[in-house]
C-alpha atoms as a PDB file:
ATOM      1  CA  UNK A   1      47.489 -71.802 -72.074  1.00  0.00           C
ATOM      2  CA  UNK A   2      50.443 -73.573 -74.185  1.00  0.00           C
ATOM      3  CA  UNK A   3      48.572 -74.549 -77.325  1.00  0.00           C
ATOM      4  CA  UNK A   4      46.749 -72.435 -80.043  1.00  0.00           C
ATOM      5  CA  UNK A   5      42.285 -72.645 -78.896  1.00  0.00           C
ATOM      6  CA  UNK A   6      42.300 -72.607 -82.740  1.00  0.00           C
ATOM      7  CA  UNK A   7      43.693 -76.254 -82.931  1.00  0.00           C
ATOM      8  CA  UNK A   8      41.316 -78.090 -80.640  1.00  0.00           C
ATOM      9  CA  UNK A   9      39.159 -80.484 -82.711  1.00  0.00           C
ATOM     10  CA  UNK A  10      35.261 -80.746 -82.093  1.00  0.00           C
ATOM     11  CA  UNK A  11      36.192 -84.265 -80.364  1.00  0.00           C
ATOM     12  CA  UNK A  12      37.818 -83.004 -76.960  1.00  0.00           C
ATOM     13  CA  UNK A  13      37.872 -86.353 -75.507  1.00  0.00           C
ATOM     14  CA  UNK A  14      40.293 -87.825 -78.548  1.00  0.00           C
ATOM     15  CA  UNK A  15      42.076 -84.672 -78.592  1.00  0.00           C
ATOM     16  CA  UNK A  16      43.240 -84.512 -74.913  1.00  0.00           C
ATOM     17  CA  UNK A  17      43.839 -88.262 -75.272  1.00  0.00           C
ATOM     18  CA  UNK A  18      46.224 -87.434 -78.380  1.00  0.00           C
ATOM     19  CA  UNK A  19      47.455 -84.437 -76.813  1.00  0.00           C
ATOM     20  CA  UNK A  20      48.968 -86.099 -73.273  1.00  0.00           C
ATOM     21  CA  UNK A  21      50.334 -88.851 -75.158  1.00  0.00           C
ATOM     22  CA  UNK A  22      53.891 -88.176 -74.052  1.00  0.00           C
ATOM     23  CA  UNK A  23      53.329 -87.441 -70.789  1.00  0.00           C
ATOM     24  CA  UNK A  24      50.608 -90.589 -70.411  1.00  0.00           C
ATOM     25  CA  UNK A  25      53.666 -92.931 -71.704  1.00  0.00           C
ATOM     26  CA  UNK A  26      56.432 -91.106 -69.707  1.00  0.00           C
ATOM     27  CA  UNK A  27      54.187 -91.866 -66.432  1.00  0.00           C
ATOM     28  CA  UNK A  28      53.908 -95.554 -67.299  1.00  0.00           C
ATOM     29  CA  UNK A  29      57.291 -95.959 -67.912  1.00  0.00           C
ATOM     30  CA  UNK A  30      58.100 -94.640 -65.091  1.00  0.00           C
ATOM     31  CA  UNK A  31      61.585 -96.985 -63.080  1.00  0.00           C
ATOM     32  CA  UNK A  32      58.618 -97.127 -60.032  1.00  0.00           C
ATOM     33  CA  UNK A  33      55.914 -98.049 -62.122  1.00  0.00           C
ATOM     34  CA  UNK A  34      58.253-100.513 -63.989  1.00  0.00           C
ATOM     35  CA  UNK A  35      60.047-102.221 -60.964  1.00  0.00           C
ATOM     36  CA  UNK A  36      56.216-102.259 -59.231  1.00  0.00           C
ATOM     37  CA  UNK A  37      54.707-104.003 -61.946  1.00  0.00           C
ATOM     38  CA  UNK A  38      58.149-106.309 -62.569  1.00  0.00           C
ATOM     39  CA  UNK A  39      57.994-107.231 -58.887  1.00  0.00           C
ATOM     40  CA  UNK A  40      60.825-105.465 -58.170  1.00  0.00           C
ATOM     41  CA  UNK A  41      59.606-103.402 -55.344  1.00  0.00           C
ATOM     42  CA  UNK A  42      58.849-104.926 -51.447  1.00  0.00           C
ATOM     43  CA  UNK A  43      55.857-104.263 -50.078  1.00  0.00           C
ATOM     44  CA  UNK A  44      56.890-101.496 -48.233  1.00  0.00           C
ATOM     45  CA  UNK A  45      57.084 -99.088 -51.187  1.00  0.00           C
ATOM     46  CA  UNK A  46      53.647-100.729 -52.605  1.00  0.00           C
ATOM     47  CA  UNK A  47      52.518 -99.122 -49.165  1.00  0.00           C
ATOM     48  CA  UNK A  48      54.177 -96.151 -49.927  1.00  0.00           C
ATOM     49  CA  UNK A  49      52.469 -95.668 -53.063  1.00  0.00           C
ATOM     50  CA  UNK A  50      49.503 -95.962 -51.615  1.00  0.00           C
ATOM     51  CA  UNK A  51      49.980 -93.667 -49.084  1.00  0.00           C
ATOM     52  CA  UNK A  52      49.909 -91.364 -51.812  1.00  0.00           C
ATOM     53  CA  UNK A  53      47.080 -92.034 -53.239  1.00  0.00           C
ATOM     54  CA  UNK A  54      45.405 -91.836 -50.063  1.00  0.00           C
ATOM     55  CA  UNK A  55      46.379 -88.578 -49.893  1.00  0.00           C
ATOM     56  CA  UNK A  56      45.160 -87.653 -53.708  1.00  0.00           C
ATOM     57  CA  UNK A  57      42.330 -89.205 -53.648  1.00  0.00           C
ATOM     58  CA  UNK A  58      41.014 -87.771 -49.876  1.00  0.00           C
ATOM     59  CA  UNK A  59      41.748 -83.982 -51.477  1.00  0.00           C
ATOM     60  CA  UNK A  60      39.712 -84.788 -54.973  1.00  0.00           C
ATOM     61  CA  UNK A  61      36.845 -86.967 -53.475  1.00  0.00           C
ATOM     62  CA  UNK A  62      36.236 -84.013 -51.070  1.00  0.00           C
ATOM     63  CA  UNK A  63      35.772 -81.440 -53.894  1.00  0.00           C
ATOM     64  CA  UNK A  64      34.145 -83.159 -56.352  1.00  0.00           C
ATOM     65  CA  UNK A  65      31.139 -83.975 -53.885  1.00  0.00           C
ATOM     66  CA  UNK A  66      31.484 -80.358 -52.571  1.00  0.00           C
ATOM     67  CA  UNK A  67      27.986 -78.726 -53.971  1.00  0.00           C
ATOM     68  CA  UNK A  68      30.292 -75.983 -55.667  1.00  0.00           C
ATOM     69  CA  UNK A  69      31.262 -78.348 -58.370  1.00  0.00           C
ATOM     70  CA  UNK A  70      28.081 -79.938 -58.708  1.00  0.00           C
ATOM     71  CA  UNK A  71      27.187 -78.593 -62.649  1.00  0.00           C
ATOM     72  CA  UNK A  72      29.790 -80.076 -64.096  1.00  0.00           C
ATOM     73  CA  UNK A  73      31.055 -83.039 -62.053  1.00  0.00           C
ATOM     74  CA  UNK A  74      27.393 -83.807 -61.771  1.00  0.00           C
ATOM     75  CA  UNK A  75      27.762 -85.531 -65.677  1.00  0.00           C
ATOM     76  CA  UNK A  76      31.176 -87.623 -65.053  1.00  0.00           C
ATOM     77  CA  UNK A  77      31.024 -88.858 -60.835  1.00  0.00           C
ATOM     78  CA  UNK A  78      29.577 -91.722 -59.987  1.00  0.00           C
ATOM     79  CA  UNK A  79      29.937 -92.940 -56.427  1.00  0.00           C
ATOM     80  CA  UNK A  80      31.479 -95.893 -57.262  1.00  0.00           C
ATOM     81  CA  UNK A  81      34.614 -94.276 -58.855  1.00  0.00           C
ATOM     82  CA  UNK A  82      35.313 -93.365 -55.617  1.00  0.00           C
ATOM     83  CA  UNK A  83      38.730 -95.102 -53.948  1.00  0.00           C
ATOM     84  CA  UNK A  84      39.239 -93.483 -50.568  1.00  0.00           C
ATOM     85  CA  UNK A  85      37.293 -95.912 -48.671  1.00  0.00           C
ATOM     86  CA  UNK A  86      38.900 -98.559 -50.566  1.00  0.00           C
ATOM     87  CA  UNK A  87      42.629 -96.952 -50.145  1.00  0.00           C
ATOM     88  CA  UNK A  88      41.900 -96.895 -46.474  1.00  0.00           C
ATOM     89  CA  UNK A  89      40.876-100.693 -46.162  1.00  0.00           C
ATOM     90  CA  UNK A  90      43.937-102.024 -47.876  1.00  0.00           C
ATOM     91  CA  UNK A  91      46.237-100.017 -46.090  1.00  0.00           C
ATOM     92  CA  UNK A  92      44.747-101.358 -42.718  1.00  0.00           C
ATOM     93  CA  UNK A  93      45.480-104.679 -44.178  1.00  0.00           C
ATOM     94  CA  UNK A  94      49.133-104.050 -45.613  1.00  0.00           C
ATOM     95  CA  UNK A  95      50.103-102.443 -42.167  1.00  0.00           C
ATOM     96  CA  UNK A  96      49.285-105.257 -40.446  1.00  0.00           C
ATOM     97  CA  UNK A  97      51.473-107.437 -42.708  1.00  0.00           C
ATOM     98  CA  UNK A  98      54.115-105.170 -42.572  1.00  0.00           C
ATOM     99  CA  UNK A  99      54.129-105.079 -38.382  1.00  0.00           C
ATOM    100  CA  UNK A 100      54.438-109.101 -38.855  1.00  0.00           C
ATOM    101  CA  UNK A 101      56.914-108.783 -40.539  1.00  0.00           C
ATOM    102  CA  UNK A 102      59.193-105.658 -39.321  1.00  0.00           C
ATOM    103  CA  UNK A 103      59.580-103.467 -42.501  1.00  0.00           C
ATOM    104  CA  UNK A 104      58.318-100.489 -42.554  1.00  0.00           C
ATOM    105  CA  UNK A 105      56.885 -98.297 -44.804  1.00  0.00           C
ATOM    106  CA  UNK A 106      57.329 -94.076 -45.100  1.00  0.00           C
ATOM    107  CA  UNK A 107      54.722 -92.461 -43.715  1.00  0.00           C
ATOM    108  CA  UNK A 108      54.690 -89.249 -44.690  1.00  0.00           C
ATOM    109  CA  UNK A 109      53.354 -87.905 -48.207  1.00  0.00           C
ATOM    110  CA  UNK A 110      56.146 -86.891 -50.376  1.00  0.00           C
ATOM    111  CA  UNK A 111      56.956 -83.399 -51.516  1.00  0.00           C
ATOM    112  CA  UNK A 112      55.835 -84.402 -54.855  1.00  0.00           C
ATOM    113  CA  UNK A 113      52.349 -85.463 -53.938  1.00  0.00           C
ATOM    114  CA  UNK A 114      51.997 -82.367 -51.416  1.00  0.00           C
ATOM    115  CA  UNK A 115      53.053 -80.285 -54.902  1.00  0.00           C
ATOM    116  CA  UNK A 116      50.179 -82.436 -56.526  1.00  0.00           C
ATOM    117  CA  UNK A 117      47.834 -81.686 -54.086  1.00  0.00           C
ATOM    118  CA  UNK A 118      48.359 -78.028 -54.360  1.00  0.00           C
ATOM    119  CA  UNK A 119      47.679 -78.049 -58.038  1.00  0.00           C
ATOM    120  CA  UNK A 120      44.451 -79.711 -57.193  1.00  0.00           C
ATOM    121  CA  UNK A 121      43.447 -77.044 -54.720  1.00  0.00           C
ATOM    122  CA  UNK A 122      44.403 -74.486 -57.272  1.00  0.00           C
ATOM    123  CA  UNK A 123      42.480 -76.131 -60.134  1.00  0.00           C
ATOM    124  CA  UNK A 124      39.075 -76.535 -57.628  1.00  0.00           C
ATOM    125  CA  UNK A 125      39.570 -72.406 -56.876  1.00  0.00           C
ATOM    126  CA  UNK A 126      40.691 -71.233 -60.285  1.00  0.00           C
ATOM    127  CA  UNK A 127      37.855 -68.191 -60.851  1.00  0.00           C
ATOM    128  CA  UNK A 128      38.127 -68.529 -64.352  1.00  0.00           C
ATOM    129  CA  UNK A 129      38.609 -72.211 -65.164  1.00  0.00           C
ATOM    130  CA  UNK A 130      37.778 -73.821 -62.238  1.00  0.00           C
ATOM    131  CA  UNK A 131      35.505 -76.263 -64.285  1.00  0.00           C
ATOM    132  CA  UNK A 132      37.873 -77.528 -66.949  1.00  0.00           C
ATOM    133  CA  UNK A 133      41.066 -77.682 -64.608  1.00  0.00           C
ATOM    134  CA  UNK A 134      39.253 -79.992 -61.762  1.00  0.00           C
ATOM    135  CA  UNK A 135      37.460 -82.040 -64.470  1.00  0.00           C
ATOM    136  CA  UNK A 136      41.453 -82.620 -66.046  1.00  0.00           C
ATOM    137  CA  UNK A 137      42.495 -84.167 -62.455  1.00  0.00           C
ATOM    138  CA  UNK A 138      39.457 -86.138 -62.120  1.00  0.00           C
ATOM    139  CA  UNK A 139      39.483 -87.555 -66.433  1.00  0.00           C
ATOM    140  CA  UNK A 140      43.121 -88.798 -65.397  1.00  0.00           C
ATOM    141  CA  UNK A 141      42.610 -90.090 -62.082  1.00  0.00           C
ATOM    142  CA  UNK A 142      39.122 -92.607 -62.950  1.00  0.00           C
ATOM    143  CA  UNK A 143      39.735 -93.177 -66.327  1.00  0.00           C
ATOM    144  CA  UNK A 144      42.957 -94.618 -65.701  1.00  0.00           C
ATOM    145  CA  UNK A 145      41.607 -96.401 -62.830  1.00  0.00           C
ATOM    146  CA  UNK A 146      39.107 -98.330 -64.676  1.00  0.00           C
ATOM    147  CA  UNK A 147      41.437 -98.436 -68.130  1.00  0.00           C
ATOM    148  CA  UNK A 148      43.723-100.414 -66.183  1.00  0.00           C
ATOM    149  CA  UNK A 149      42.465-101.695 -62.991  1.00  0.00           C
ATOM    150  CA  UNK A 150      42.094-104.899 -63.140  1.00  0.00           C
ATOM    151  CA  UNK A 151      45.128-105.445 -64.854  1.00  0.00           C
ATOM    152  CA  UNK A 152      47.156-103.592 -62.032  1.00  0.00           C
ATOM    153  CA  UNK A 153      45.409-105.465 -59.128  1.00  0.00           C
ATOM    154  CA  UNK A 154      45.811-108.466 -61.167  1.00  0.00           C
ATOM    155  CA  UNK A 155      49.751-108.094 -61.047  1.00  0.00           C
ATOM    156  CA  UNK A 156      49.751-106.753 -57.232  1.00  0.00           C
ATOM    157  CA  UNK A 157      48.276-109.440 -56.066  1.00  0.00           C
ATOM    158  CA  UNK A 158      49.950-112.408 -58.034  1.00  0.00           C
ATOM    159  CA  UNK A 159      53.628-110.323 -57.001  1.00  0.00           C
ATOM    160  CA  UNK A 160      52.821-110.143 -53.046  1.00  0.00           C
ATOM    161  CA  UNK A 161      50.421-112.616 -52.500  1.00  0.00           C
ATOM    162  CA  UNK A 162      47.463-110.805 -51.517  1.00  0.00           C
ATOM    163  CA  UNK A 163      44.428-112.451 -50.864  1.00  0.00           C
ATOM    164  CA  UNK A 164      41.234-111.403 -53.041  1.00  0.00           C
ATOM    165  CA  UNK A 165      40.186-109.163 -50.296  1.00  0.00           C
ATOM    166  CA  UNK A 166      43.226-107.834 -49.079  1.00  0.00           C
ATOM    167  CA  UNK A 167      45.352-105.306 -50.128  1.00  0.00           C
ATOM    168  CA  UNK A 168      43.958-103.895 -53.497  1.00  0.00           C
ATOM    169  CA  UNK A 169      40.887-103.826 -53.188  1.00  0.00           C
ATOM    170  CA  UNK A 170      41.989-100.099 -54.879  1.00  0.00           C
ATOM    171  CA  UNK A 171      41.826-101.552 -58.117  1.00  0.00           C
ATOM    172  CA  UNK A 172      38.422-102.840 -58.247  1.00  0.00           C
ATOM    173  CA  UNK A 173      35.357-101.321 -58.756  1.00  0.00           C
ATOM    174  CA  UNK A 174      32.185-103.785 -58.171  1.00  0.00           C
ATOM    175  CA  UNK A 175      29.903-100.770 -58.519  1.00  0.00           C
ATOM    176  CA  UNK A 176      30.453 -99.917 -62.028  1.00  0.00           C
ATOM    177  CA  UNK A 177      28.889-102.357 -64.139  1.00  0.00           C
ATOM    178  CA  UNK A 178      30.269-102.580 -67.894  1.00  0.00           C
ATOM    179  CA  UNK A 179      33.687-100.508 -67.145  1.00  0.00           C
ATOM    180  CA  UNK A 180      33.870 -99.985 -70.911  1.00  0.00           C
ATOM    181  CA  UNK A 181      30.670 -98.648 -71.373  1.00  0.00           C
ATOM    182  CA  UNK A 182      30.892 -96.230 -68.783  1.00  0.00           C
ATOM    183  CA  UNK A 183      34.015 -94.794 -69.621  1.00  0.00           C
ATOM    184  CA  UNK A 184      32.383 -94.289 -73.318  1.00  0.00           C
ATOM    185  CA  UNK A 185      29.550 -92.406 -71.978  1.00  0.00           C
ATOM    186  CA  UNK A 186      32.394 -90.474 -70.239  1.00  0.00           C
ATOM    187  CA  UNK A 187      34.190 -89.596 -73.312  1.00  0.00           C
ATOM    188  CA  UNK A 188      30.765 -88.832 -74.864  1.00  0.00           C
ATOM    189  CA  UNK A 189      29.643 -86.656 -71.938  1.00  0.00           C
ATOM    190  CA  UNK A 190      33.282 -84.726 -72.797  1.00  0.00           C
ATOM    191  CA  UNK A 191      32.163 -84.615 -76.483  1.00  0.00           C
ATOM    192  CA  UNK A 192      29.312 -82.821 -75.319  1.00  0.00           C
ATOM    193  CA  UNK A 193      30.538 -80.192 -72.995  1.00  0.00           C
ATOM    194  CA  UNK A 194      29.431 -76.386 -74.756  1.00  0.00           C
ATOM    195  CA  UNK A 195      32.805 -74.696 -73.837  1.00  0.00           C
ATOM    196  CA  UNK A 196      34.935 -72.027 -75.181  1.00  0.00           C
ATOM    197  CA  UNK A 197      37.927 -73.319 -76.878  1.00  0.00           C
ATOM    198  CA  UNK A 198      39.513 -71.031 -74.054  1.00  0.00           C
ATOM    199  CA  UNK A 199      38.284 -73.758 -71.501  1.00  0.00           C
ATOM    200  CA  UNK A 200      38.410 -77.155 -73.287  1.00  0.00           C
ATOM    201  CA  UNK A 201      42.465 -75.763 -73.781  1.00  0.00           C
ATOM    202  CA  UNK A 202      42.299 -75.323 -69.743  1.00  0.00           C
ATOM    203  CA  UNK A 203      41.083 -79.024 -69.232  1.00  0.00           C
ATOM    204  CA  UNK A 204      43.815 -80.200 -72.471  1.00  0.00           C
ATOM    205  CA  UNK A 205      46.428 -78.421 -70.225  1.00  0.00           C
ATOM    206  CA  UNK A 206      45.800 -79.300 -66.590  1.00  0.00           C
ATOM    207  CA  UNK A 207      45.605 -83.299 -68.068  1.00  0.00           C
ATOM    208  CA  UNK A 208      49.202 -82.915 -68.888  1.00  0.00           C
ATOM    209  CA  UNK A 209      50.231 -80.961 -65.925  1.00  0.00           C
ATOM    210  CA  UNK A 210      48.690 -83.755 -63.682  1.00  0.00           C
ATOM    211  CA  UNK A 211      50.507 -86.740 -65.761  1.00  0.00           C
ATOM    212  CA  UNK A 212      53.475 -84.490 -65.105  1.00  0.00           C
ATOM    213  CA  UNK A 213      52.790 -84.523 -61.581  1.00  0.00           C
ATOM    214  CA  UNK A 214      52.903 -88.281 -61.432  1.00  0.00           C
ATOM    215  CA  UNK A 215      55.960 -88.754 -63.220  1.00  0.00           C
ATOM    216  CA  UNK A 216      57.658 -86.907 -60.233  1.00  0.00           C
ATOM    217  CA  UNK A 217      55.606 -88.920 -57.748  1.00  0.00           C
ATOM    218  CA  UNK A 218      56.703 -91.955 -58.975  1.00  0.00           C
ATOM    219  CA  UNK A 219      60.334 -90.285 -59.379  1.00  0.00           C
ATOM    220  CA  UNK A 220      60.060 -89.469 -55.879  1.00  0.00           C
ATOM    221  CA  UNK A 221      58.895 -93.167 -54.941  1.00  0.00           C
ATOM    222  CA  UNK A 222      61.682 -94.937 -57.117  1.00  0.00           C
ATOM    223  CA  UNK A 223      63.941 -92.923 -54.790  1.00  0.00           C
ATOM    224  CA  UNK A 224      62.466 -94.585 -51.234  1.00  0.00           C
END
């Protein structure tokens, strides 16, 4: 663990938010992230970034509903996080347009990702801190979902067109009524996890290895 246990505040959830600062704004800043959101990148690398989500979100979903995980993940999953199905549905729809249109996207998941996805894995069968670590990956995924969701989907759809329907559906979530609200009971459900400072610095840790693992996603993307 990288940080002294003795410096974790009784807060966790504003700690971990203060403490992957850096890494949160290097990830945003990201040249992908920027040219996506400028409307700088064709569809076919919008595609490609969701082809790797597809792939993050296939490994997490399947071991946060595994029954092993079920004490702690039972407090902070909610069905309608969930993004796979959603993933899956606008990727039908942006394949099609991309067929019509003769660009193609890549189809394989990036070395980065697959590097991601192994961290995940490792997290989900860490025998001492397999709580804290998997919890990290999920906090970063969902909360940033619904922190900036409907901005994101907002954007995608204004830059390529995209029908309400069609194509990022990813960014909604119809199933979780008052977004704000929820992700305050989250924080608050963080607040009132009864762990040892060694795991709440596990869960501080893993939540800025996974914004480090997007960084080089997105590093990996720009490069397409």
């Amino acid at each position: 663990m990288t940080e002294s246990t003795a410096t974790i505040p009784e807060s966790l959830s504003s700690h971990v938010r203060e403490a992957t600062a850096t890494e949160h704004t290097e990830a945003e800043n990201s040249a992908f992230i920027v040219a996506l959101m400028g409307g700088d990148v064709p569809l076919a690398g919008y595609v490609g970034y969701l082809q790797q989500l597809r792939a993050v979100y296939e490994l997490l979903e399947g071991i946060v509903n595994d029954d092993r995980h079920g004490d702690v993940m039972g407090a902070f999953h909610d069905p309608g996080l969930e993004r796979l199905q959603a993933i899956e549905t606008d990727l039908d729809w942006l394949e099609l347009e991309l067929d019509a249109s003769g660009a193609q996207a890549p189809s394989t998941v990036l070395p980065a990702t697959r590097t991601y996805l192994g961290d995940i894995e490792a997290a989900a069968n860490d025998p001492n801190y397999s709580a804290p670590r998997l919890l990290a990956h999920h906090y970063i995924r969902y909360l940033g979902d619904l922190s900036g969701g409907f901005f994101v989907g907002k954007r995608i759809r204004e830059i390529y067109g995209l029908a309400p329907d069609g194509g990022a559906s990813v960014f909604d979530f119809p199933d979780i009524v008052g977004p704000g609200a929820w992700k305050q009971r989250y924080r608050d459900n963080l607040d009132a996890l009864d762990w040892s400072a060694e795991e709440r610095q596990a869960f501080v840790d893993e939540a800025k290895a996974a914004y480090l693992h997007h960084s080089k996603v997105f590093d990996e993307l720009a490069e397409l």
